[in-house]
Protein backbone atom coordinates (compact mmCIF):
# COMPACT_ATOMS: atom_id res chain seq x y z
CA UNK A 1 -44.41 -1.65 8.76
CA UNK A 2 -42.90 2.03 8.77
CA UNK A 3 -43.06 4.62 6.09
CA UNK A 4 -39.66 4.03 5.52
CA UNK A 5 -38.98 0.19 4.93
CA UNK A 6 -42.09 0.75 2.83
CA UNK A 7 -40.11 3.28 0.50
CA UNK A 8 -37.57 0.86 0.52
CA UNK A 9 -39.03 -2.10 -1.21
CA UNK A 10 -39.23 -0.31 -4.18
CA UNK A 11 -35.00 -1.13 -4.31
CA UNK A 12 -35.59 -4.84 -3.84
CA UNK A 13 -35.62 -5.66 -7.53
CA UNK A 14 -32.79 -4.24 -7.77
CA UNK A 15 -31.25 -6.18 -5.15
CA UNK A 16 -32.51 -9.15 -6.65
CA UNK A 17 -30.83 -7.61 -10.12
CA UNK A 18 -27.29 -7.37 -8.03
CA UNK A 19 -27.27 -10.99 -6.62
CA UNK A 20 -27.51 -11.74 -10.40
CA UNK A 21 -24.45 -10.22 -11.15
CA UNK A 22 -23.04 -11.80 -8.49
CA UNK A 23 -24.36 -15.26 -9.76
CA UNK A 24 -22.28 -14.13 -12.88
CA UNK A 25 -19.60 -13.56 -10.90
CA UNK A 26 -19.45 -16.82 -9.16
CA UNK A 27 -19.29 -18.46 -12.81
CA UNK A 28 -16.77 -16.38 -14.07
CA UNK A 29 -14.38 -16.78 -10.84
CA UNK A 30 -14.21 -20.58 -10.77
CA UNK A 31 -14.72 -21.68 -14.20
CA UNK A 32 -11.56 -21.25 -15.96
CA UNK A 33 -10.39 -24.16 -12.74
CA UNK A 34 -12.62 -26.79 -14.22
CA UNK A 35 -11.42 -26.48 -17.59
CA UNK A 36 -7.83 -25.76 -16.97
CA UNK A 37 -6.63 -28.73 -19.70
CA UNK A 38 -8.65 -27.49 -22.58
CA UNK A 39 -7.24 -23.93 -21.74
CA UNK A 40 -3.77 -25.65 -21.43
CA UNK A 41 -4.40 -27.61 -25.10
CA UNK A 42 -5.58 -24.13 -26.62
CA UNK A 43 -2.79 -22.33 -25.05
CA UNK A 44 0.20 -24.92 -26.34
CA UNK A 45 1.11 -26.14 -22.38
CA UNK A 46 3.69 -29.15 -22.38
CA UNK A 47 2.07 -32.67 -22.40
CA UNK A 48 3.23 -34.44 -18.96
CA UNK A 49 4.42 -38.32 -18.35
CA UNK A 50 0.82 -39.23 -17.71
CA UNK A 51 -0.65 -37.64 -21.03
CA UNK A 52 -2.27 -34.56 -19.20
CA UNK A 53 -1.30 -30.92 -19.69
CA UNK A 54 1.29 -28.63 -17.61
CA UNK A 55 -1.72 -26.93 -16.09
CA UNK A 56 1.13 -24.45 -14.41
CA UNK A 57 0.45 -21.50 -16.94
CA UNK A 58 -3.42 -21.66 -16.57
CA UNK A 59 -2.79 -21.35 -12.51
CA UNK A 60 -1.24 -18.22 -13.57
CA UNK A 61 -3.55 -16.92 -15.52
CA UNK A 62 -6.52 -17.45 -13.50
CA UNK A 63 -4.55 -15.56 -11.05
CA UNK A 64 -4.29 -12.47 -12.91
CA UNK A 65 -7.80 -12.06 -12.03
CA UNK A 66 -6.59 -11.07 -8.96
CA UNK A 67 -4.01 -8.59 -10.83
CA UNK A 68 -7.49 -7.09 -12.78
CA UNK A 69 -8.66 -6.20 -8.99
CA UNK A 70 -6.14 -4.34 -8.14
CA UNK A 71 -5.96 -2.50 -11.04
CA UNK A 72 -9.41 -1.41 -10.73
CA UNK A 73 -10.13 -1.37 -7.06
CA UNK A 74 -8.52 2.23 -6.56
CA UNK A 75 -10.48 4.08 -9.07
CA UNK A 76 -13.76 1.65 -8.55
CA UNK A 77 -14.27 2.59 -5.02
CA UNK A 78 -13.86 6.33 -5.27
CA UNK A 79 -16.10 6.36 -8.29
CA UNK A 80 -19.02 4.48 -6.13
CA UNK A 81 -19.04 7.10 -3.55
CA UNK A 82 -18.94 9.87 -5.97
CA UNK A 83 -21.11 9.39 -8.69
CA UNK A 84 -23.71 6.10 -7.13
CA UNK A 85 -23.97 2.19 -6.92
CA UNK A 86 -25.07 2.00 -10.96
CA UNK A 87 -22.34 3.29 -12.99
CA UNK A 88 -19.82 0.96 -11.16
CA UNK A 89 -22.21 -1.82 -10.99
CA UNK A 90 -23.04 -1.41 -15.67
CA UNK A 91 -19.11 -1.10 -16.11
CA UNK A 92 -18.79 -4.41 -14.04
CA UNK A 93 -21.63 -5.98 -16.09
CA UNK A 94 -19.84 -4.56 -19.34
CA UNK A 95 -16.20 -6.14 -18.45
CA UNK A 96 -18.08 -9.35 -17.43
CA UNK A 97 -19.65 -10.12 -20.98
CA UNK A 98 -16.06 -9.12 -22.77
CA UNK A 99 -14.48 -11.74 -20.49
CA UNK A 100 -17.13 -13.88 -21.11
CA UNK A 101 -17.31 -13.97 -24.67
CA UNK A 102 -13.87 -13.73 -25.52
CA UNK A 103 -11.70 -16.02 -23.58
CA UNK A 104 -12.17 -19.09 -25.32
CA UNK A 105 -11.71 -17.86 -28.26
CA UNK A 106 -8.12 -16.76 -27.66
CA UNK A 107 -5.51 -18.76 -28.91
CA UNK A 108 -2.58 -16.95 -27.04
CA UNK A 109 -1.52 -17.04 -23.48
CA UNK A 110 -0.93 -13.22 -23.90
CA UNK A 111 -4.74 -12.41 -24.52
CA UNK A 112 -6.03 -15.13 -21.79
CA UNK A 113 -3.74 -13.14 -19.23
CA UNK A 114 -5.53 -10.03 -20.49
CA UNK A 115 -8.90 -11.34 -20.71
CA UNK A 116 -8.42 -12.71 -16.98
CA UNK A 117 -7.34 -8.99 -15.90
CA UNK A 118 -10.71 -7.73 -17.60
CA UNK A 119 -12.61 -10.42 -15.56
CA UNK A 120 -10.91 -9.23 -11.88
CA UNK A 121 -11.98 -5.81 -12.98
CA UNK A 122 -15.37 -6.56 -13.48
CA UNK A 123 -15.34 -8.43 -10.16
CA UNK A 124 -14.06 -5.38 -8.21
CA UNK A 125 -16.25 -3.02 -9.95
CA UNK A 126 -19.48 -5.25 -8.84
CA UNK A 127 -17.60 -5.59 -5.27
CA UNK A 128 -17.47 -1.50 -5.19
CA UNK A 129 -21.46 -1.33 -6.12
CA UNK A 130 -23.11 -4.10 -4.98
CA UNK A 131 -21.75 -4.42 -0.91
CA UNK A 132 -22.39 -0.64 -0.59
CA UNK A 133 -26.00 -1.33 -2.32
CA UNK A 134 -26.61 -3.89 -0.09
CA UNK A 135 -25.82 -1.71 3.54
CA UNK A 136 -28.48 0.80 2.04
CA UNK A 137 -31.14 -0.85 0.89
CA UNK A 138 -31.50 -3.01 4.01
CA UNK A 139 -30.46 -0.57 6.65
CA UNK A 140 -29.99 -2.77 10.11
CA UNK A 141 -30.10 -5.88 8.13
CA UNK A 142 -27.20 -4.76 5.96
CA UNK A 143 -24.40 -7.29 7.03
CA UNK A 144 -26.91 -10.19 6.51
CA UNK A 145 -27.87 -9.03 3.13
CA UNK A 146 -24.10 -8.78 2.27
CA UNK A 147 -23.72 -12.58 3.89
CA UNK A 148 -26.09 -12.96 1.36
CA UNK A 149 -24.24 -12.34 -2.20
CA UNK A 150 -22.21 -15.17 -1.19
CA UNK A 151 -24.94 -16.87 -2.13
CA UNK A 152 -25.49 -15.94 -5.55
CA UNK A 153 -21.96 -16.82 -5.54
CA UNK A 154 -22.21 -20.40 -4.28
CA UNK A 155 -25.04 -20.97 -6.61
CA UNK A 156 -23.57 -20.34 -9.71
CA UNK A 157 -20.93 -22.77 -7.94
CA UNK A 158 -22.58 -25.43 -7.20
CA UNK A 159 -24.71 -25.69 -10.65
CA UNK A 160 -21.72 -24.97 -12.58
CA UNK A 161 -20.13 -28.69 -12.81
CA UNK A 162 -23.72 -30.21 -13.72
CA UNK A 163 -23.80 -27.76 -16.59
CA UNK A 164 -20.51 -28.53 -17.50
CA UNK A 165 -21.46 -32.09 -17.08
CA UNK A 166 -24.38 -31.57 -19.39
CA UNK A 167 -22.75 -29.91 -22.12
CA UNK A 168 -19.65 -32.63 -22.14
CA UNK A 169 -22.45 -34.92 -21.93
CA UNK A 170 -23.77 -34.21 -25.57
CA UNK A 171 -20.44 -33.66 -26.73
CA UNK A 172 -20.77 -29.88 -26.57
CA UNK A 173 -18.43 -27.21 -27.45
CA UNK A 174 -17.10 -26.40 -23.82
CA UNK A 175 -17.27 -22.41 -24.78
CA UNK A 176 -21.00 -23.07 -24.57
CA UNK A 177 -21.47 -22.30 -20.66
CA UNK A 178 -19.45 -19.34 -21.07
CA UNK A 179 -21.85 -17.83 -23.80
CA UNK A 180 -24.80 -18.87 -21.47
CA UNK A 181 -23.27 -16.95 -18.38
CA UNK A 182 -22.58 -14.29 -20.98
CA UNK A 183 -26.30 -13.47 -21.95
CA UNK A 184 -27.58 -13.63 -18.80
CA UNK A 185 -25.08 -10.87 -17.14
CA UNK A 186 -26.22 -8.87 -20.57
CA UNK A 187 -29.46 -9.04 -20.16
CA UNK A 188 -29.06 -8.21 -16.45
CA UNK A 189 -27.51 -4.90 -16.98
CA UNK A 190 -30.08 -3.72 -19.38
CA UNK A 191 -31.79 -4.05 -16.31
CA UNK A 192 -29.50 -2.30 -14.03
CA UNK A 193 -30.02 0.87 -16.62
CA UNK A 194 -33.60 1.49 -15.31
CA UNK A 195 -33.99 -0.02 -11.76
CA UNK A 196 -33.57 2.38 -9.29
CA UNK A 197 -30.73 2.88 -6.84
CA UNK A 198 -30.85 3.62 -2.77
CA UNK A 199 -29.66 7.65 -2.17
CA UNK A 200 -26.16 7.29 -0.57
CA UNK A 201 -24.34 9.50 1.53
CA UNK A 202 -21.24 11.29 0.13
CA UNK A 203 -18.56 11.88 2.06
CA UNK A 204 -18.46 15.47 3.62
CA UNK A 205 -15.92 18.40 3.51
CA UNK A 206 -14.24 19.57 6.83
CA UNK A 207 -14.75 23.28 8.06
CA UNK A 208 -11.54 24.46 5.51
CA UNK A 209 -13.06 22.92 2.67
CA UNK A 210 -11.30 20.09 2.06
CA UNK A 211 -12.60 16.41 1.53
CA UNK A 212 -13.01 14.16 5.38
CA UNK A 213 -9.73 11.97 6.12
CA UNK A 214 -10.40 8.48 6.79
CA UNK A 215 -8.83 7.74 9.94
CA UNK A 216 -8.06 4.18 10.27
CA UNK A 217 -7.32 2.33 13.40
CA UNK A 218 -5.40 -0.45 14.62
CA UNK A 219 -8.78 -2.31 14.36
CA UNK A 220 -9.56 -1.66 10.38
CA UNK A 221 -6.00 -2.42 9.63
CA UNK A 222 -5.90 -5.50 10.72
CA UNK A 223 -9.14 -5.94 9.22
CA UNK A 224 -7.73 -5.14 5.72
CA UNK A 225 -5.25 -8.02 6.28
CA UNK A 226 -7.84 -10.40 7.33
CA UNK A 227 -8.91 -9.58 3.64
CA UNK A 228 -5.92 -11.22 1.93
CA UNK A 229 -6.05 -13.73 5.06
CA UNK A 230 -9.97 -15.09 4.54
CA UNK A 231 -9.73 -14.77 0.72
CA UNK A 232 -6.73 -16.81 0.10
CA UNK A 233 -8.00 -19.83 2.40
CA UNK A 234 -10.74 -20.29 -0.27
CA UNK A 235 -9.43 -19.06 -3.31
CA UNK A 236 -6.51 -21.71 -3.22
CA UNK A 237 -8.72 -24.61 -2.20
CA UNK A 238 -11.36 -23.53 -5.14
CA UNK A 239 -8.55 -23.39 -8.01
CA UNK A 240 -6.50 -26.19 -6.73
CA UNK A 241 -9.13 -28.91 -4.84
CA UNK A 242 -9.29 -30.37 -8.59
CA UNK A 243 -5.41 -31.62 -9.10
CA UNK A 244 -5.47 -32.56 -5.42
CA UNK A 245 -8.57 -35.22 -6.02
CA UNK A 246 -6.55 -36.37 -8.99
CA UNK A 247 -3.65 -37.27 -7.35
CA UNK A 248 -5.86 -38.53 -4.33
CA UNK A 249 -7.64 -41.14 -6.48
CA UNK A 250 -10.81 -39.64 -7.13
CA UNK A 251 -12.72 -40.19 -10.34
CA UNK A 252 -14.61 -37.21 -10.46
CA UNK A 253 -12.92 -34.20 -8.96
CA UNK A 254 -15.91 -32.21 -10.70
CA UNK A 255 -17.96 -33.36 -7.37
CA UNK A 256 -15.52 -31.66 -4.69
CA UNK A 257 -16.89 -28.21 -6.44
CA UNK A 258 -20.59 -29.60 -5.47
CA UNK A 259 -19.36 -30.41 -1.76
CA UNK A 260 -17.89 -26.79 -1.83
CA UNK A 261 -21.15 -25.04 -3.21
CA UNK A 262 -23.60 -26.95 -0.15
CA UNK A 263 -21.28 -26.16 2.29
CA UNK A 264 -21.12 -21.81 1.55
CA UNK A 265 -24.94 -22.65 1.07
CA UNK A 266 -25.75 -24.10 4.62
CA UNK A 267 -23.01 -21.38 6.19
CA UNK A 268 -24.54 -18.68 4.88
CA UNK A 269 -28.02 -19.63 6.39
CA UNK A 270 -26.28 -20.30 9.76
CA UNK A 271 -24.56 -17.19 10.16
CA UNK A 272 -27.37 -15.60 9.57
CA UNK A 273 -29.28 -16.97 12.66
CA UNK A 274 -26.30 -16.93 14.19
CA UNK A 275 -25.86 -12.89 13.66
CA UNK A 276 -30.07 -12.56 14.23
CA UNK A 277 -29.07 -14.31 17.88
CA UNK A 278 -26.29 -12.03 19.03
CA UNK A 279 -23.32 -13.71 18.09
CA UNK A 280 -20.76 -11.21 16.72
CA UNK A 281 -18.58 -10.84 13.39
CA UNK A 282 -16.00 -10.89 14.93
CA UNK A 283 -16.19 -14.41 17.08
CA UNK A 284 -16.94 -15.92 13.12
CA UNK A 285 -13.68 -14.18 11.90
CA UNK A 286 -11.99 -16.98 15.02
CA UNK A 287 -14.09 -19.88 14.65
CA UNK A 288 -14.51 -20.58 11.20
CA UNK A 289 -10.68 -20.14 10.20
CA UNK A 290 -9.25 -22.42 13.01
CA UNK A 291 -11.67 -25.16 11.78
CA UNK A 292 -10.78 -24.28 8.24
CA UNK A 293 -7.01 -24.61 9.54
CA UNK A 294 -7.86 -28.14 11.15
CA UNK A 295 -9.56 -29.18 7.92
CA UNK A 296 -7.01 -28.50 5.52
CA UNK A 297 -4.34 -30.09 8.08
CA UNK A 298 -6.60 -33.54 7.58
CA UNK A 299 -6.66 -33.35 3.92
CA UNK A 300 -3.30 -33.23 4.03
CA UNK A 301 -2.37 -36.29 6.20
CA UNK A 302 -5.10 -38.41 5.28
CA UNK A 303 -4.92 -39.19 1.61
CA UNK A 304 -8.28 -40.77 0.20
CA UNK A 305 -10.69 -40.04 -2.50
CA UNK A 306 -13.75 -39.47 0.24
CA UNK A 307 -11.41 -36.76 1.96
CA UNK A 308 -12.06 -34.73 -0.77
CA UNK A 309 -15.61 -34.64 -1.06
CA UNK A 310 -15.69 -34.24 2.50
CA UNK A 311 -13.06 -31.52 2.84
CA UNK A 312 -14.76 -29.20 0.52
CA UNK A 313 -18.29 -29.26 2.23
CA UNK A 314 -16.17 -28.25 5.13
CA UNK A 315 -13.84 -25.92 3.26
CA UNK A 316 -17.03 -24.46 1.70
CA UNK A 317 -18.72 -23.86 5.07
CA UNK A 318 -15.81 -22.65 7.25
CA UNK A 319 -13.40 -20.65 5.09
CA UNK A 320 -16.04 -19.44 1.75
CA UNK A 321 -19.23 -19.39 3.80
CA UNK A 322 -19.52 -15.96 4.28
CA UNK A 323 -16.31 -15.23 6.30
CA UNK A 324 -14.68 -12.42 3.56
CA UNK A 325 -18.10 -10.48 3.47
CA UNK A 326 -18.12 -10.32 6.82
CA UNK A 327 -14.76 -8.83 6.92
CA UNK A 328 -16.17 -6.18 4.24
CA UNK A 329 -19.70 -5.53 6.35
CA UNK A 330 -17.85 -4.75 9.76
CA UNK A 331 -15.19 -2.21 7.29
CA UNK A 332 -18.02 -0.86 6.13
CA UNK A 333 -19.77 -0.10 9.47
CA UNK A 334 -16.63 0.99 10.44
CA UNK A 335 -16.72 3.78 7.60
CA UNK A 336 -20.38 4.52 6.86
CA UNK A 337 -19.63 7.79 4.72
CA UNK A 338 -16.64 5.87 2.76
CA UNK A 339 -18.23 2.24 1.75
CA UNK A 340 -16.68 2.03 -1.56
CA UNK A 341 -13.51 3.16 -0.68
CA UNK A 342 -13.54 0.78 2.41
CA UNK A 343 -14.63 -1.84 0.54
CA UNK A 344 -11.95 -1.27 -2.37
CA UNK A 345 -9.65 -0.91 0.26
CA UNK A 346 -10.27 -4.97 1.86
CA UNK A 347 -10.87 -6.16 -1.55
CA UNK A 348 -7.33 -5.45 -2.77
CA UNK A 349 -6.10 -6.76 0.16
CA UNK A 350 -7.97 -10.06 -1.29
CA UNK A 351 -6.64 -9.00 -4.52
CA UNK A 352 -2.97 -9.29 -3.43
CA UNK A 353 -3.73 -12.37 -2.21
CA UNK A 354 -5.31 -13.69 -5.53
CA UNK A 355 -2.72 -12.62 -7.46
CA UNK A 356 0.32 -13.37 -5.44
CA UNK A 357 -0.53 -16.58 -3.71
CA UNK A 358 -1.83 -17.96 -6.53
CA UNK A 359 1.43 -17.08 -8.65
CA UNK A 360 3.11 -18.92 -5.69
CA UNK A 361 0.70 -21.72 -5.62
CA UNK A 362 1.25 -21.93 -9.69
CA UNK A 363 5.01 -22.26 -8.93
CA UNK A 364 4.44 -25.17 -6.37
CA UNK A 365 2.76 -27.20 -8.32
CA UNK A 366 5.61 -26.62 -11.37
CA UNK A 367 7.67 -27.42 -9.06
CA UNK A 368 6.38 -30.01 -6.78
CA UNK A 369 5.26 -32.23 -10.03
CA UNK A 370 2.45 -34.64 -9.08
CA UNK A 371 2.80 -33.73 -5.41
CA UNK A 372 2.12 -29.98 -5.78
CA UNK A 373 -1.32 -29.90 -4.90
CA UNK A 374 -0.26 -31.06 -1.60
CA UNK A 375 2.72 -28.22 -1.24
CA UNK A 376 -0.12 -25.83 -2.22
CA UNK A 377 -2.35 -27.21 1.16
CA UNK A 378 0.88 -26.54 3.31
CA UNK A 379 0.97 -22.72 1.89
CA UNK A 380 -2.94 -22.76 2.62
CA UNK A 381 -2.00 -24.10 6.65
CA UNK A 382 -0.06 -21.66 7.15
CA UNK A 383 -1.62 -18.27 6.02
CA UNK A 384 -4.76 -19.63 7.59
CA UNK A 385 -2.80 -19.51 10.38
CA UNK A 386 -1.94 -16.03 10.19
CA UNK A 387 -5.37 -15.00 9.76
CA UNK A 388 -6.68 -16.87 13.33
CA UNK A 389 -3.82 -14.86 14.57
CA UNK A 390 -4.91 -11.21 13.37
CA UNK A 391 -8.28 -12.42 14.35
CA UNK A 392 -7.83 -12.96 17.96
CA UNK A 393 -5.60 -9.75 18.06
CA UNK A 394 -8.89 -7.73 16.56
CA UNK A 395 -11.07 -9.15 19.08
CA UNK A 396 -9.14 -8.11 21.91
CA UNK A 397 -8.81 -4.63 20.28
CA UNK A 398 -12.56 -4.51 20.03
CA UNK A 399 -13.02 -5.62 23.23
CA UNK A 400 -10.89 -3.27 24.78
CA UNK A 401 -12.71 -0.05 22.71
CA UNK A 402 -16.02 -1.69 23.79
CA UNK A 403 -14.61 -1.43 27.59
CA UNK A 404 -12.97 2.26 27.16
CA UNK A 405 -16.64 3.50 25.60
CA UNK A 406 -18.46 2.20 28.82
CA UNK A 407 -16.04 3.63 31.00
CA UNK A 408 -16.32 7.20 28.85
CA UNK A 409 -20.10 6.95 29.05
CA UNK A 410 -20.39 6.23 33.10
């Protein structure tokens, strides 16, 4: 073992103290889909035919989560390069325990939309801090480790419904698992405060003094679409796979969030062998959206309970398992001096896309009635499509830079 990965291990607590907050993260991101009725009952939503609640104005207020990323991304990302990984990473932890402890106690649609905003900027302050973190502290191994907060993410997923189970159980108030999730991401950046940080490299000043341009190819932008591409595969699936195993005769629609959770899981520990063999980001960015594209074109035609169990395992593997921090990893290879700007940068690309495809998915299911979770898997077909699309393009591009550097260097 060298001097150096020696020095580094010192930093491993605190990357153990960062998956935490994205543990957090993975709470806070899906939660407020499994309770969606009691949100609707607190929030005064219309009572439909079948004695359930117009879920329509919860869709879009979980989707102003997306609106809290953009808001913060382009001051997060800048302040990560400037000033360190910590102060972004406390400010996320802060904005996490606000959103936390205050959402269920709001009795106004108003405050919910706010309290959603404060939870996206939480996430893209962690998103600014932690992906950065990640690329520093383990060098070579940096994309893996990134792979890697996925899951933390998928953890939190995948216990979530048997703690929800547990408190409705006992006939718990339902605010109870978001006070939980609240003192651990507390008690978590107390920790942050004293656990040291990785030295990062700030980005340099040309010869007349003025700050280095980021010059972005043909390459990163595409990559910055495959942000809102990869994100809004899952992110529609994850807030809308409960309705859909309603209306497909499922008893327990709790259980396609389980199938979800085991499916990131085992993708996460396949990519990684997969990048440790050779195989390239890039390929993934192909393969795992076209098989996310043929899954979501099955749920749609086949309509039974067990398609919905299975779909999410798959849905969880192909389209969450990894595929958006991979976009992020090869960005931030791309821009080594400018990782929380290039990460701000794809993230609110996937920001756009959790705010305005969810809005849109909100107003499909208003307007579709008991069939809109299946208008909502149509607008899921075809922006997956899109995605395979810009993915192929970027692999030719690569391909074709790979070819013009040989040819430069013979």
């Amino acid at each position: 073992m060298t001097s150096t990965e020696t020095s580094m291990k010192r930093y491993y607590p605190t990357a153990l103290a960062l998956y935490i907050t994205y543990f957090v993260l993975g709470v806070a991101a899906s939660i407020m889909g499994h309770y969606k009725q009691e949100f609707a009952a607190l929030w005064g939503a219309q009572l439909l035919s079948d004695g359930t609640y117009d879920v329509s104005t919860v869709v879009a207020v979980i989707a102003a989560i997306g609106l809290g990323r953009l808001i913060a991304f382009p001051f997060a990302g800048p302040l990560s390069d400037r000033v360190g990984r910590r102060v972004p990473a406390l400010i996320g932890c802060v904005m996490y325990a606000v959103f936390l402890l205050g959402i269920t106690y709001t009795r106004n649609l108003y405050l919910g939309y706010a309290m959603a905003i404060i939870s996206g900027m939480a996430n893209s302050f962690l998103d600014t801090s932690i992906t950065p973190s990640c690329m520093e502290i383990f060098k070579e191994k940096g994309t893996i480790a990134n792979i890697f907060t996925k899951l933390s993410i998928s953890i939190a997923q995948f216990l979530l419904p048997f703690a929800i189970g547990f408190v409705a159980a006992r006939s718990l108030p339902f605010n109870l698992v978001f006070l939980a999730t609240a003192v651990i991401i507390i008690v978590d950046g107390i920790a942050l405060c004293f656990l040291p940080f990785p030295p990062f490299e700030k980005p340099e000043k040309a010869e007349n003094g003025e700050k280095e341009k980021m010059h972005f190819t043909p390459s990163a932008v595409i990559l910055v679409i495959l942000g809102f591409t990869t994100s809004t595969t899952f992110m529609l699936w994850m807030n809308c796979n409960q309705e859909l195993g309603l209306l497909y005769g499922l008893s327990d629609p709790s259980k396609i969030q389980s199938f979800y959770a085991v499916g990131i899981v085992l993708a996460l520990f396949v990519n990684a062998a997969l990048l440790n063999r050779g195989l390239k980001p890039s390929k993934i960015l192909i393969i795992y959206p076209t098989i996310a594209l043929v899954t979501l074109a099955v749920v749609y035609f086949v309509q039974t309970p067990w398609i919905c169990l299975a779909g999410g395992a798959l849905m969880g593997f192909f389209a969450a398992g990894g595929v958006l921090q991979l976009v992020t990893a090869v960005a931030n290879e791309m821009f080594p001096k400018n990782r929380g700007v290039i990460t701000s940068i794809v993230m609110i690309s996937s920001s756009i896309a959790n705010f305005t495809i969810l809005n849109v998915a909100s107003l499909l299911t208003r307007m579709g009635g008991t069939n809109g979770p299946r208008l909502v898997l149509l607008l899921n077909i075809a922006v997956t499509l899109v995605g395979i699309i810009l993915a192929v393009i970027l692999n030719t591009r690569i391909e074709k830079d790979m070819e013009s550097h040989s040819n430069l260097s013979v």
